[in-house]
Protein backbone atom coordinates (compact mmCIF):
# COMPACT_ATOMS: atom_id res chain seq x y z
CA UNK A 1 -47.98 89.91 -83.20
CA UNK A 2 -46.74 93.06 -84.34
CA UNK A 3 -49.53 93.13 -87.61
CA UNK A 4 -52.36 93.17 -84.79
CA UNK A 5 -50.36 95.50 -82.30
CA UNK A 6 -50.03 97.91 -85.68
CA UNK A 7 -54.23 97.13 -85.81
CA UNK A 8 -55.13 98.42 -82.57
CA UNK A 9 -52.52 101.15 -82.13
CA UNK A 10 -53.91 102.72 -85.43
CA UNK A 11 -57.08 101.05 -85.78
CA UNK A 12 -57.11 100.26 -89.40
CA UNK A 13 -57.08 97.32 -90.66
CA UNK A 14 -56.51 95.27 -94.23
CA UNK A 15 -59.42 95.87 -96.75
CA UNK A 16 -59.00 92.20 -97.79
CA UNK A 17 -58.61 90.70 -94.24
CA UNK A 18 -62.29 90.68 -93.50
CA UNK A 19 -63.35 88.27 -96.45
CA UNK A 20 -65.20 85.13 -96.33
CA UNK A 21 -65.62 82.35 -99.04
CA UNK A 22 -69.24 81.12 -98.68
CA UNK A 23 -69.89 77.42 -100.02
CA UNK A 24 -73.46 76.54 -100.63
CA UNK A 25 -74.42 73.11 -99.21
CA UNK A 26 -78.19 72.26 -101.05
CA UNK A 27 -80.88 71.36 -98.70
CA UNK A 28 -82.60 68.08 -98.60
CA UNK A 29 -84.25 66.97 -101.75
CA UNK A 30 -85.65 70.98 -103.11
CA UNK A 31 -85.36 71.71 -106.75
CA UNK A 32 -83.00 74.54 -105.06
CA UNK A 33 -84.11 76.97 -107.46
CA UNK A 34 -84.16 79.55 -104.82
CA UNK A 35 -81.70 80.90 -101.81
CA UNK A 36 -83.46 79.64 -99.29
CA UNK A 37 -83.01 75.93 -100.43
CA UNK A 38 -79.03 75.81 -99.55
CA UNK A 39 -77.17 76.54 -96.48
CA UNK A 40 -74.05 78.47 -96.41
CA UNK A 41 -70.85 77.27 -94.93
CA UNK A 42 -68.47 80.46 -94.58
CA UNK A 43 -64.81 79.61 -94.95
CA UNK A 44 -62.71 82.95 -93.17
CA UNK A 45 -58.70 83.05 -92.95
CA UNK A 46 -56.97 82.17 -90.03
CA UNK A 47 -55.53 86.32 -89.66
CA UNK A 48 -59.65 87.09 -89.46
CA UNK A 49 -60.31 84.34 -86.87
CA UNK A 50 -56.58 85.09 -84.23
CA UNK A 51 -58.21 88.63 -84.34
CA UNK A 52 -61.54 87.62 -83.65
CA UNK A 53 -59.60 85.89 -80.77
CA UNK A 54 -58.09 88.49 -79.39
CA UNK A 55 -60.67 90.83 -79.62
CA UNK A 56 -62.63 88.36 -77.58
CA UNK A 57 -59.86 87.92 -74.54
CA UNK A 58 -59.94 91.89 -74.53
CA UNK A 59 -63.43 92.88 -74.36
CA UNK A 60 -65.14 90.82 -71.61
CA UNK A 61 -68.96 90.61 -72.99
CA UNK A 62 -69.25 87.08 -71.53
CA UNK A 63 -69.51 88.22 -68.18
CA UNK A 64 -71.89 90.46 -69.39
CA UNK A 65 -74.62 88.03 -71.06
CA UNK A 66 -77.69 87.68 -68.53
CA UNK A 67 -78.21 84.26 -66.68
CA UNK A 68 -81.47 83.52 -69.03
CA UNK A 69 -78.90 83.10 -71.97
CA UNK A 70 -77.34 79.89 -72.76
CA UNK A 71 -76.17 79.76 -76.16
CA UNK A 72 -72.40 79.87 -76.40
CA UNK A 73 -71.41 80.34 -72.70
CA UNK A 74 -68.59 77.98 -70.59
CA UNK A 75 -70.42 74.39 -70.04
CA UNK A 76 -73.81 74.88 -71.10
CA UNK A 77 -75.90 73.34 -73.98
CA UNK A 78 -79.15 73.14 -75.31
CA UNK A 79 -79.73 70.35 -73.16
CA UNK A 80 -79.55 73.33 -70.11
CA UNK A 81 -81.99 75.56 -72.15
CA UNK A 82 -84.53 72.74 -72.22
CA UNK A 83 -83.83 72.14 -69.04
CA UNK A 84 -84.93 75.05 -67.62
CA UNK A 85 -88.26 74.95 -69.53
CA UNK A 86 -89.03 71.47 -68.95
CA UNK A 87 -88.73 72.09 -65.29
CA UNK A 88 -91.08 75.45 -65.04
CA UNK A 89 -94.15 73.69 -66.67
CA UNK A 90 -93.75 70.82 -64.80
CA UNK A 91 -93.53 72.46 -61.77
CA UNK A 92 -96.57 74.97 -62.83
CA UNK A 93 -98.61 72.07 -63.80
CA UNK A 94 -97.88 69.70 -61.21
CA UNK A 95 -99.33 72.52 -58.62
CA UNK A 96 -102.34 73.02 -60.86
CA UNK A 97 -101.43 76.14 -63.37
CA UNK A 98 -101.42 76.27 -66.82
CA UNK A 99 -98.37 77.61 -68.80
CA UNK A 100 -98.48 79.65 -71.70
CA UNK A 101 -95.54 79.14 -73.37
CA UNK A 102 -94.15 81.42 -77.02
CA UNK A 103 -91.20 79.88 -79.40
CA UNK A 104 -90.28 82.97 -81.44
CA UNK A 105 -88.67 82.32 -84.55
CA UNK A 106 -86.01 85.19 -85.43
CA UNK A 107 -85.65 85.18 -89.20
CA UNK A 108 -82.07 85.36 -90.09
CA UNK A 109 -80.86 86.42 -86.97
CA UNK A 110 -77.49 86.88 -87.09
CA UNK A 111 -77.12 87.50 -90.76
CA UNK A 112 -79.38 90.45 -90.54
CA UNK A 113 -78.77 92.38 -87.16
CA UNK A 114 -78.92 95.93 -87.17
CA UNK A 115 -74.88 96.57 -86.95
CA UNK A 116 -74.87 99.80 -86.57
CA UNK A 117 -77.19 99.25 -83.40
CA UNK A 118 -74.88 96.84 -82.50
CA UNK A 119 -71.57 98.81 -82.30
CA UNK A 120 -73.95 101.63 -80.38
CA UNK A 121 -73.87 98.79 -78.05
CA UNK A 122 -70.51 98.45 -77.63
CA UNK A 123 -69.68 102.02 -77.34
CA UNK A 124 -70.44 102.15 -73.97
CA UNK A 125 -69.60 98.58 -73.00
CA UNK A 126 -65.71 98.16 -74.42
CA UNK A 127 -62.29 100.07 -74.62
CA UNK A 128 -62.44 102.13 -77.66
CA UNK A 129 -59.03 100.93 -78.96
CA UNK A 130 -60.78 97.13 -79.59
CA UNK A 131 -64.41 98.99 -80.31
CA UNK A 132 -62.78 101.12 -83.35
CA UNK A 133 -61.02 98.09 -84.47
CA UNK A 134 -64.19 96.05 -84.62
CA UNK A 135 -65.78 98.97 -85.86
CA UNK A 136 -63.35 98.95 -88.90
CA UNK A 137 -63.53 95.42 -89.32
CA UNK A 138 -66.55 94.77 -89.80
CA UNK A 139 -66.50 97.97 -92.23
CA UNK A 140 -64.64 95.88 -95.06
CA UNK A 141 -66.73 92.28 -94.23
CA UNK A 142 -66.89 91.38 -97.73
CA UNK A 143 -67.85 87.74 -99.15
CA UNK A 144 -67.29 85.50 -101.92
CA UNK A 145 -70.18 82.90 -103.35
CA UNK A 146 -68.54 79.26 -104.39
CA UNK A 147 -71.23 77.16 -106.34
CA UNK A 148 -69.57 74.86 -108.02
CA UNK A 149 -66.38 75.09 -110.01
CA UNK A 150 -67.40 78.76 -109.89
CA UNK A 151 -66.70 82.13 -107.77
CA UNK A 152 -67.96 85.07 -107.37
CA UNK A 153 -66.65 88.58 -107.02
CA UNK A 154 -66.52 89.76 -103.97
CA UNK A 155 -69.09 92.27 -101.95
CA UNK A 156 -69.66 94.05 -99.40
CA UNK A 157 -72.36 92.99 -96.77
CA UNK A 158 -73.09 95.38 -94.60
CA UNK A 159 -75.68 93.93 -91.98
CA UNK A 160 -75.46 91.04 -89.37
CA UNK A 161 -72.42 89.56 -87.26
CA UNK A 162 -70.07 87.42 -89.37
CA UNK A 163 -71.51 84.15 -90.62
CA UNK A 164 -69.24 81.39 -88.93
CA UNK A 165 -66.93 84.04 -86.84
CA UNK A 166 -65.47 83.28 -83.71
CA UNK A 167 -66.68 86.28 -82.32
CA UNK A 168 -70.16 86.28 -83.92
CA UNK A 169 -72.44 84.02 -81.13
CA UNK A 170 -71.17 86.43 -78.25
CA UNK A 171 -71.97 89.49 -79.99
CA UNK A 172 -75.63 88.48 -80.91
CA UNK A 173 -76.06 87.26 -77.43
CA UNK A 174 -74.43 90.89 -75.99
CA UNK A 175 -76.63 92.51 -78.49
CA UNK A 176 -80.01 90.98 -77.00
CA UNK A 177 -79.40 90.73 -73.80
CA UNK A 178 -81.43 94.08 -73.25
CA UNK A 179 -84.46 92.16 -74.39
CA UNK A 180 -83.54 89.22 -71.83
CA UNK A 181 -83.60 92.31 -69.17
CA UNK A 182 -86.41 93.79 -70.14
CA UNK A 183 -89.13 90.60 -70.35
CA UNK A 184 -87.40 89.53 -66.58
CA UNK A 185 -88.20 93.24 -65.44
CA UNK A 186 -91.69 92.68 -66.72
CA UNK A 187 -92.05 90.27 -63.35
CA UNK A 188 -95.38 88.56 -64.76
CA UNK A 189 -94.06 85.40 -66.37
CA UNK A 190 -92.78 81.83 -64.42
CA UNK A 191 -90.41 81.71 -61.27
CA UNK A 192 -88.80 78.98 -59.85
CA UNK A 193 -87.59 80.37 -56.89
CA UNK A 194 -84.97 82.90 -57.01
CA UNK A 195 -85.10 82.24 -60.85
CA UNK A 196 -86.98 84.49 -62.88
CA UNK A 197 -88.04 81.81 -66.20
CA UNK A 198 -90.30 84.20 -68.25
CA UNK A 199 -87.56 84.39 -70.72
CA UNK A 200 -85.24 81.54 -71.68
CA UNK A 201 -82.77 81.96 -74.67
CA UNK A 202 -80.32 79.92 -76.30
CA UNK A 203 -78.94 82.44 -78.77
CA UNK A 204 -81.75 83.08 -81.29
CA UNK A 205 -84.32 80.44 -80.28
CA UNK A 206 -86.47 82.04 -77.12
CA UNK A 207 -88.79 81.07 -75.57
CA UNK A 208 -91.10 82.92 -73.17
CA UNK A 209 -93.56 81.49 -70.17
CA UNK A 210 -95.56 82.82 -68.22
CA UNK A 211 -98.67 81.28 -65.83
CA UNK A 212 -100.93 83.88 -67.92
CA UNK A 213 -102.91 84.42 -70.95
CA UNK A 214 -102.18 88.25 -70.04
CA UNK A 215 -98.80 87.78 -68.63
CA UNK A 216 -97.59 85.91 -71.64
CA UNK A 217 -99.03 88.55 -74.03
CA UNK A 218 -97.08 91.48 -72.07
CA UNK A 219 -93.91 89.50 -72.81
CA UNK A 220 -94.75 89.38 -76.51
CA UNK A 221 -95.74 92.89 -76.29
CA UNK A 222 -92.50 93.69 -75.12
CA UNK A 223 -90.48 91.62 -77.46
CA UNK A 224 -92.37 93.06 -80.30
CA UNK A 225 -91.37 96.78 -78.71
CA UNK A 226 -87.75 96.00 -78.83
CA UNK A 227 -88.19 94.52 -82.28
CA UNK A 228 -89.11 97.32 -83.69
CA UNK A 229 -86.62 99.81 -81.93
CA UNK A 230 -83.93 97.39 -82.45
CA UNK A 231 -84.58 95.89 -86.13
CA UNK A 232 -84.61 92.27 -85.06
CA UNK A 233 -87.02 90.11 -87.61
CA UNK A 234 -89.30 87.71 -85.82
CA UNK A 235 -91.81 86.06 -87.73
CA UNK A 236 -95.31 85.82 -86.33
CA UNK A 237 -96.10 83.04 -89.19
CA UNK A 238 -93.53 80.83 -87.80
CA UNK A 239 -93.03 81.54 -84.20
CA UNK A 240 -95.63 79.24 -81.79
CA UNK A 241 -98.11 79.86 -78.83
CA UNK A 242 -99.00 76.96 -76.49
CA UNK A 243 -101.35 76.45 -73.71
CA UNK A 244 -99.48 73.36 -71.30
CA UNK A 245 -101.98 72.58 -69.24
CA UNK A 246 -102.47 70.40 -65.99
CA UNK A 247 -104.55 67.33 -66.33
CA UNK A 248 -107.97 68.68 -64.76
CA UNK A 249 -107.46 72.42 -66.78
CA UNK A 250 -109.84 73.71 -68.97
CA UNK A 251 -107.61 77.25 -70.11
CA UNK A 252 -108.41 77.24 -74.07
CA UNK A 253 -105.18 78.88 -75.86
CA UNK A 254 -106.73 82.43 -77.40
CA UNK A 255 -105.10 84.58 -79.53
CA UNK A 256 -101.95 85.93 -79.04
CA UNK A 257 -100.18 88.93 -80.95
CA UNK A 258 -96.86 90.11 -82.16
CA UNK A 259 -96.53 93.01 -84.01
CA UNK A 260 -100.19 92.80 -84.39
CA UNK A 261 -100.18 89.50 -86.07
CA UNK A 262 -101.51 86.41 -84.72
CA UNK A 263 -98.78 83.96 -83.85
CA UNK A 264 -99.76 80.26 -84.46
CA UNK A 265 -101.56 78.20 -81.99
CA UNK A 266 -100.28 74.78 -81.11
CA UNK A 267 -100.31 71.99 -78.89
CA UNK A 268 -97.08 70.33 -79.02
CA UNK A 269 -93.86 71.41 -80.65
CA UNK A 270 -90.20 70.59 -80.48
CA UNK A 271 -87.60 72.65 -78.93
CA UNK A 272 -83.96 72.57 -79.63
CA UNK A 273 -84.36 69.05 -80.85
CA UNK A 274 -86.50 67.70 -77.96
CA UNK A 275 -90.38 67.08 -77.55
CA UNK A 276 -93.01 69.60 -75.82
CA UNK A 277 -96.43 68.41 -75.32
CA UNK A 278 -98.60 65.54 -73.92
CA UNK A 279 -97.65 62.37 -72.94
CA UNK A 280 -98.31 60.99 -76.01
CA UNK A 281 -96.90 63.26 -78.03
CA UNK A 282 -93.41 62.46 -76.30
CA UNK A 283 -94.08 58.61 -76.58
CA UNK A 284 -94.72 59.30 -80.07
CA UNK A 285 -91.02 61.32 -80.57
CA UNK A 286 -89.06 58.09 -79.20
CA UNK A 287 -91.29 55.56 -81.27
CA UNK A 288 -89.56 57.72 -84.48
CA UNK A 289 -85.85 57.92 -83.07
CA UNK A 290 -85.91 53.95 -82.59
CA UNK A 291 -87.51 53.86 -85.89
CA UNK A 292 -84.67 55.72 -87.26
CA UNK A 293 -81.51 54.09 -85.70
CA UNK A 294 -83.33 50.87 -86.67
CA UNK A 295 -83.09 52.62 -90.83
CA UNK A 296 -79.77 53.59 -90.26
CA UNK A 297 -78.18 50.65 -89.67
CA UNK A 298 -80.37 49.01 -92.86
CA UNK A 299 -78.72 51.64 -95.09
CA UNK A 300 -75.62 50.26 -94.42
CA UNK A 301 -76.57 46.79 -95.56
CA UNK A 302 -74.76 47.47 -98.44
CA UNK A 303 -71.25 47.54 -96.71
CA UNK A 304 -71.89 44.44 -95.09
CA UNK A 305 -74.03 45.42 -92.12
CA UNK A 306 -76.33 42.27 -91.92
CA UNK A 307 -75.82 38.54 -91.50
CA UNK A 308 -72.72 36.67 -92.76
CA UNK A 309 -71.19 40.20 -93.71
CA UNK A 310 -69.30 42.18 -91.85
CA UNK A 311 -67.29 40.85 -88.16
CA UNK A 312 -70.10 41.16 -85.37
CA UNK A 313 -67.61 42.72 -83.12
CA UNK A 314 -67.34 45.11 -86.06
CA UNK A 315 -70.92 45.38 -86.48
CA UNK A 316 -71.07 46.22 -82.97
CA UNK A 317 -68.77 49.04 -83.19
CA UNK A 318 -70.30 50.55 -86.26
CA UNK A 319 -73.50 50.61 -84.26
CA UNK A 320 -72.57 52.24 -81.58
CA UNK A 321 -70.83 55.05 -83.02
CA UNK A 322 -73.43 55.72 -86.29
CA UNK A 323 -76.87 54.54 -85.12
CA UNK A 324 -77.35 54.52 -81.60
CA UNK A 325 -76.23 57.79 -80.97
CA UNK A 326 -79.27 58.99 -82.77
CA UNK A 327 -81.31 57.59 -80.21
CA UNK A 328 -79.27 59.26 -77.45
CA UNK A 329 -79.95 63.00 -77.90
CA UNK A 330 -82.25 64.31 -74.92
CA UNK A 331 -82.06 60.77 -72.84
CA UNK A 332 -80.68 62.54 -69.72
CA UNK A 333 -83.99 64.98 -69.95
CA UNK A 334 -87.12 63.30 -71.18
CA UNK A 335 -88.99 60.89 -69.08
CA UNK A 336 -89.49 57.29 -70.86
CA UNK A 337 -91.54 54.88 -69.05
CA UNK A 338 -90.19 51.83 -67.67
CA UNK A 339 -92.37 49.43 -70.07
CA UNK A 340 -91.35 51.12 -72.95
CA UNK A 341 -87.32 51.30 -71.94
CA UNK A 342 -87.88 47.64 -71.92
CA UNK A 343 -89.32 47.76 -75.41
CA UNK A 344 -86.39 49.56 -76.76
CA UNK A 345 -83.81 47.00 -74.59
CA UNK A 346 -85.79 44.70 -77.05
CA UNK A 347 -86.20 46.09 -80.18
CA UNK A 348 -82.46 46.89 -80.01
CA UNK A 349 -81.69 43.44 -79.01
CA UNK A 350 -83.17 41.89 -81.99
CA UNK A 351 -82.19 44.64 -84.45
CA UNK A 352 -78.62 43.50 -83.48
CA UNK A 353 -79.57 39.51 -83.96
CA UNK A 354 -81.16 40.09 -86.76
CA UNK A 355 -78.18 41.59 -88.35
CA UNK A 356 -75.35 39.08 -86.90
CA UNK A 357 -77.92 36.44 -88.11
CA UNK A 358 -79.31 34.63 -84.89
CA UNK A 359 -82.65 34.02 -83.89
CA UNK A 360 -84.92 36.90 -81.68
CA UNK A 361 -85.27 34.63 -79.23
CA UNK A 362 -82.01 34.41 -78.00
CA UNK A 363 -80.78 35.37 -74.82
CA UNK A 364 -79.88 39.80 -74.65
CA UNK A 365 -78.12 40.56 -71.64
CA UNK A 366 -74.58 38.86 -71.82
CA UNK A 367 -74.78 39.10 -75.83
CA UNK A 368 -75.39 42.54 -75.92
CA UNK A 369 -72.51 42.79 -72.91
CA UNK A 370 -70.35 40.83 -75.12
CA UNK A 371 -70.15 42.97 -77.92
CA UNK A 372 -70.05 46.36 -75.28
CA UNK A 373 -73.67 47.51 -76.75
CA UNK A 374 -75.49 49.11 -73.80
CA UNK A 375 -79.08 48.49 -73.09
CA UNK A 376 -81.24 52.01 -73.74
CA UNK A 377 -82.75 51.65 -70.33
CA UNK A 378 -78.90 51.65 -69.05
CA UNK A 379 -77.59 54.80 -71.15
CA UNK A 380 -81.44 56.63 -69.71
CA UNK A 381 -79.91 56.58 -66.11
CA UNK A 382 -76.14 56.87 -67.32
CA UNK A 383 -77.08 59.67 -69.44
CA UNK A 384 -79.19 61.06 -66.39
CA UNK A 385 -76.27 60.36 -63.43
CA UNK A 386 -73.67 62.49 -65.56
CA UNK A 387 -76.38 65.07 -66.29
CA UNK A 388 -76.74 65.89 -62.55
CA UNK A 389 -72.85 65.64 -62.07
CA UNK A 390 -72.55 68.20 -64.68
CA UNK A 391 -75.58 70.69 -63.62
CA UNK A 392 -75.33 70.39 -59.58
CA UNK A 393 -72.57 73.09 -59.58
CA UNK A 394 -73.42 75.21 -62.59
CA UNK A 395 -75.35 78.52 -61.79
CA UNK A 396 -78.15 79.21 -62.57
CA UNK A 397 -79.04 75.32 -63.40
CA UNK A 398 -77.76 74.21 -59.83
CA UNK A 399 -79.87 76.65 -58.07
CA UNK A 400 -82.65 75.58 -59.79
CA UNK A 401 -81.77 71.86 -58.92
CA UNK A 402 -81.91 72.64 -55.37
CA UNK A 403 -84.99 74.90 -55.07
CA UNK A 404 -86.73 71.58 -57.22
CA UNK A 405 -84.96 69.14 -54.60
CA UNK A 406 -86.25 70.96 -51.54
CA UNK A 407 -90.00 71.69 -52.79
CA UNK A 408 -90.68 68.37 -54.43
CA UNK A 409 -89.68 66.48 -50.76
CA UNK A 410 -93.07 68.17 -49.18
CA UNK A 411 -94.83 67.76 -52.29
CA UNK A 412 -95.61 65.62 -55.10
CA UNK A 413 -92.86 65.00 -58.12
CA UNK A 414 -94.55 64.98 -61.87
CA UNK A 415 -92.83 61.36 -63.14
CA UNK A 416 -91.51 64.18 -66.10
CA UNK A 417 -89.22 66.32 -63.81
CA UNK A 418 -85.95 65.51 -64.14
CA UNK A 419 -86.01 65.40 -59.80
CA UNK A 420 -88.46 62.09 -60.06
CA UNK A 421 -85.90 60.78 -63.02
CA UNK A 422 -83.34 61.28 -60.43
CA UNK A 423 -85.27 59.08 -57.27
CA UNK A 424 -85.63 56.53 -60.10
CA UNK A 425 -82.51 56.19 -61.02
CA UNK A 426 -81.42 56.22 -57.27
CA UNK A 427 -83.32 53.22 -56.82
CA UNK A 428 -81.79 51.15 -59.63
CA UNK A 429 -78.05 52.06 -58.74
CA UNK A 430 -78.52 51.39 -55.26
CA UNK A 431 -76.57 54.58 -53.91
CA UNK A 432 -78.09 58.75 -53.19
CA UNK A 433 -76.05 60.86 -55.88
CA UNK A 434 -75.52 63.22 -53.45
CA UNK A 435 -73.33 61.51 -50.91
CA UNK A 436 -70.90 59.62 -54.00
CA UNK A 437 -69.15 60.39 -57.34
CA UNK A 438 -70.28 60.22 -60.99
CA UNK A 439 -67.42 57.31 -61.00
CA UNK A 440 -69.38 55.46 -58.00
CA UNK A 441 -72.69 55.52 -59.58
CA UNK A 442 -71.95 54.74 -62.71
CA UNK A 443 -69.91 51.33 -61.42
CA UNK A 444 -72.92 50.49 -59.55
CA UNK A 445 -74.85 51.04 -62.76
CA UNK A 446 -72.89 48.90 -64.07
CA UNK A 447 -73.54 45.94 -61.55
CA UNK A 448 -77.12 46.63 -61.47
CA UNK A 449 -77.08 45.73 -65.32
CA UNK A 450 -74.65 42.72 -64.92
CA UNK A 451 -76.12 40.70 -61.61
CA UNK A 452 -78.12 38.60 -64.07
CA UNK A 453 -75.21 36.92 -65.47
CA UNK A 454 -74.40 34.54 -62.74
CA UNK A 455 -71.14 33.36 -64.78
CA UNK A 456 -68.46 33.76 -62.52
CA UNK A 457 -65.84 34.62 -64.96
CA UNK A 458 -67.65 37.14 -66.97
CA UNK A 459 -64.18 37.99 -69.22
CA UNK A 460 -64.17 34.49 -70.35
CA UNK A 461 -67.93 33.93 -70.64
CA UNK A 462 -67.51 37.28 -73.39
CA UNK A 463 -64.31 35.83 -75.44
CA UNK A 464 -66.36 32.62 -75.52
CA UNK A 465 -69.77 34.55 -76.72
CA UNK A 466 -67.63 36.86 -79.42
CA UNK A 467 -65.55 33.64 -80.91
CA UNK A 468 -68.53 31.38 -81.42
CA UNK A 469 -70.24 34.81 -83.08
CA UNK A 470 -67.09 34.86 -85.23
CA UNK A 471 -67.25 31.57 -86.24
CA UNK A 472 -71.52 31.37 -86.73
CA UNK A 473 -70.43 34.94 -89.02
CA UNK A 474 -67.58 32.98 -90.95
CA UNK A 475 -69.03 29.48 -91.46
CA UNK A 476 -72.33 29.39 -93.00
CA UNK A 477 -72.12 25.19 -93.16
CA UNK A 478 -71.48 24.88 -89.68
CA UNK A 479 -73.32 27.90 -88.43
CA UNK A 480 -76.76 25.98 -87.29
CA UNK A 481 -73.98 23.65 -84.54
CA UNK A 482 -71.94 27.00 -83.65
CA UNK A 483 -75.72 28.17 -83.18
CA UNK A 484 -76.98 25.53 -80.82
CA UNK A 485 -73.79 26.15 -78.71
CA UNK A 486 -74.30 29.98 -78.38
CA UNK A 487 -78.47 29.71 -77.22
CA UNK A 488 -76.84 26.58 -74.80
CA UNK A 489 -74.15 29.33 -73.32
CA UNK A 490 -76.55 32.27 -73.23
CA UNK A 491 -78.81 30.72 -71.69
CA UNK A 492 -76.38 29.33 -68.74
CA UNK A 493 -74.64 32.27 -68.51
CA UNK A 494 -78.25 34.22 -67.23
CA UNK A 495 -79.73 31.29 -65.52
């Protein structure tokens, strides 16, 4: 400890300690002729990330980041961010507003913030001992390119935070949280309750809402304000303007302006990975993710993944953990309907036949059980029960929760609020998630899935299922008998 004690006491610090190796990593299928067509992965020493560390533990800016921000804070996600968003049009629209929602894009965000604006910042905001050795950190941030076999020499960067630094998230988020302030201040975008939503961050991707053409252009107006004073980047060309309206509105979505450019207009977009838009539009986003668990595990017919190859329990397992998971992403927050759960429960059920080598019509629900492969409609209110376990005592999310619970009682819940998703899942577990455990509810999810196997001995009925799978897998002359046995047993077994 003494080599950092010596860095604060005198506040200089190592020319060479501040320098990163940068790999480049091409991007998709480009001729990656240019820059733009590889993403860098920055490689620092461990010296550069312990002082990062400490620096961190000593300067308190997490406490500092407004309640609108959730990239990079204690227990929240994306998932929170869209969240939050979800909620406010659904609310607006189910009570017969319009939201006009703005994704700004930030080009290059963190590798091109203003750091001498930055450390202005801090000035006021940390003790000078860790501010000067920041300060002088930063002051020697030098990289090195790796393409190849080859390296560069190194050089000196002198904008942005610290690609891939521990303390780099928390200082982007410190350094716009004035803009956070200033569009809440603004008071002419979406509430829900005691929560002002007219600005909802996670790290560089914002978003902005308001129930106005007028109030939503003020925000941009202000945004665009601070961009300039502040030398952050956003992109008019790339950043998106929406008009989410209620079923009987007729709001068109004008014009809207940043930095006197027209921002794109459109009517459905995708948010940190999830859908925004119509019905369809989100109908249309979970037809793709089954298409594409359904191609994953076809790549990997050449490993064995199909009939007579690889162990079905094995199959199974390789499922679970490398295709379904794609599927997974944003269950516990979009609304699927009931019919098409049931399609998935199906498509699923067959994609797994198909590849252990028994026929489509054979019998899902003790198979599937057999091999631990859980239904989609089962992980939808799994994924939604631990959701609400892990939001109902995180502020601002929880406050939220309860000004939703309270108001949609009196009035009527849009079937794409996570409240209704709730009810529904209420009903199929039997039990109010309020007055048990996450432990409870999911047991009784559990039983809910399992009461139409009416096989006593349900530990038996699986060995039985997984042995005559092994043997239809290992014995192609036999298999049609081992076959006949299986449909006989599945079919008892959820008589």
């Amino acid at each position: 400890m003494k080599f950092y004690s010596l860095i604060f006491s005198t506040g200089l610090v190592p020319s060479n300690l501040n320098v990163s190796i940068v790999i480049t990593i091409p991007k998709g299928k480009n001729n990656w002729s240019e820059p733009g067509d590889f993403r860098p992965i920055s490689v620092s020493s461990c010296f550069a990330s312990i002082l990062e560390h400490i620096i961190l533990q000593n300067i308190d800016i997490r406490s500092k980041i407004h309640s609108n921000q959730f990239g990079y804070k204690d227990r929240t996600s994306c998932k929170h961010t869209y969240f939050m968003v979800n909620e406010t049009i659904q609310f607006y629209n189910v009570n017969k507003s319009s939201v006009y929602m703005a994704s700004l894009d930030a080009q290059k965000a963190f590798d091109k913030l203003w750091r001498f604006g930055l450390f202005f910042k801090l000035s006021k905001s940390i003790p000078n001992i860790f501010w000067i050795a920041l300060f002088n950190y930063y002051k020697v941030s030098d990289i090195v390119i790796k393409f190849g076999g080859a390296k560069s020499v190194p050089f000196r960067i002198n904008d942005g935070v610290k690609q891939g630094g521990f303390l780099s998230p928390y200082l982007f988020n410190f350094y716009i949280n004035d803009l956070i302030q200033n569009c809440t201040d603004l008071k002419t975008g979406c509430r829900l309750g005691d929560f002002n939503s007219s600005i909802i961050s996670y790290c560089d991707d914002i978003v902005l809402l308001s129930p106005t053409r007028s109030g939503l252009q003020s925000l941009l107006d202000k945004c665009s304000e601070y961009s300039k004073i502040w030398r952050i980047n956003f992109n008019p060309k790339k950043s998106i303007g929406m008009c989410l309206k209620h079923r009987s509105g007729k709001e068109s979505c004008n014009d809207f302006f940043f930095n006197e450019s027209k921002i794109s207009i459109a009517d459905e977009s995708i948010y940190l990975g999830l859908p925004i838009g119509s019905h369809k539009y989100l109908e249309n986003y979970w037809n793709e993710k089954n298409k594409k668990v359904q191609k994953s595990l076809y790549s990997l017919n050449g490993i064995g993944c199909r009939a007579f190859g690889l162990e079905p329990f094995t199959l199974a397992k390789i499922y679970g953990i490398y295709s379904q998971p794609i599927f997974n992403y944003g269950l516990e927050l979009c609304h699927i309907k009931k019919s098409k759960l049931k399609e998935y429960d199906r498509l699923q059920a067959c994609l797994f036949k198909r590849n252990i080598g028994l026929s489509k019509y054979a019998r899902n629900t003790a198979l599937l059980a057999s091999f631990r492969i859980n239904p989609i409609s089962k992980l939808y209110y799994k994924f939604k029960i631990l959701f609400y376990y892990q939001i109902k005592n995180l502020s601002p999310v929880s406050g939220v929760l309860d000004f939703l619970k309270n108001h949609y009682k009196t009035s009527k819940c849009p079937d794409r609020s996570f409240i209704k998703q709730l009810k529904d899942t209420t009903k199929i577990i039997g039990k109010e998630l309020e007055e048990s455990n996450a432990k409870d509810c999911l047991e009784a999810l559990d039983d809910a899935f399992l009461k139409k196997i009416t096989f006593r001995d349900k530990d038996e009925l699986f060995r039985k299922i997984r042995n005559l799978c092994h043997l239809i897998s290992n014995d192609q002359d036999n298999c049609t008998y081992y076959k006949f046995i299986l449909y006989k047993v599945l079919n008892e077994a959820s008589s």
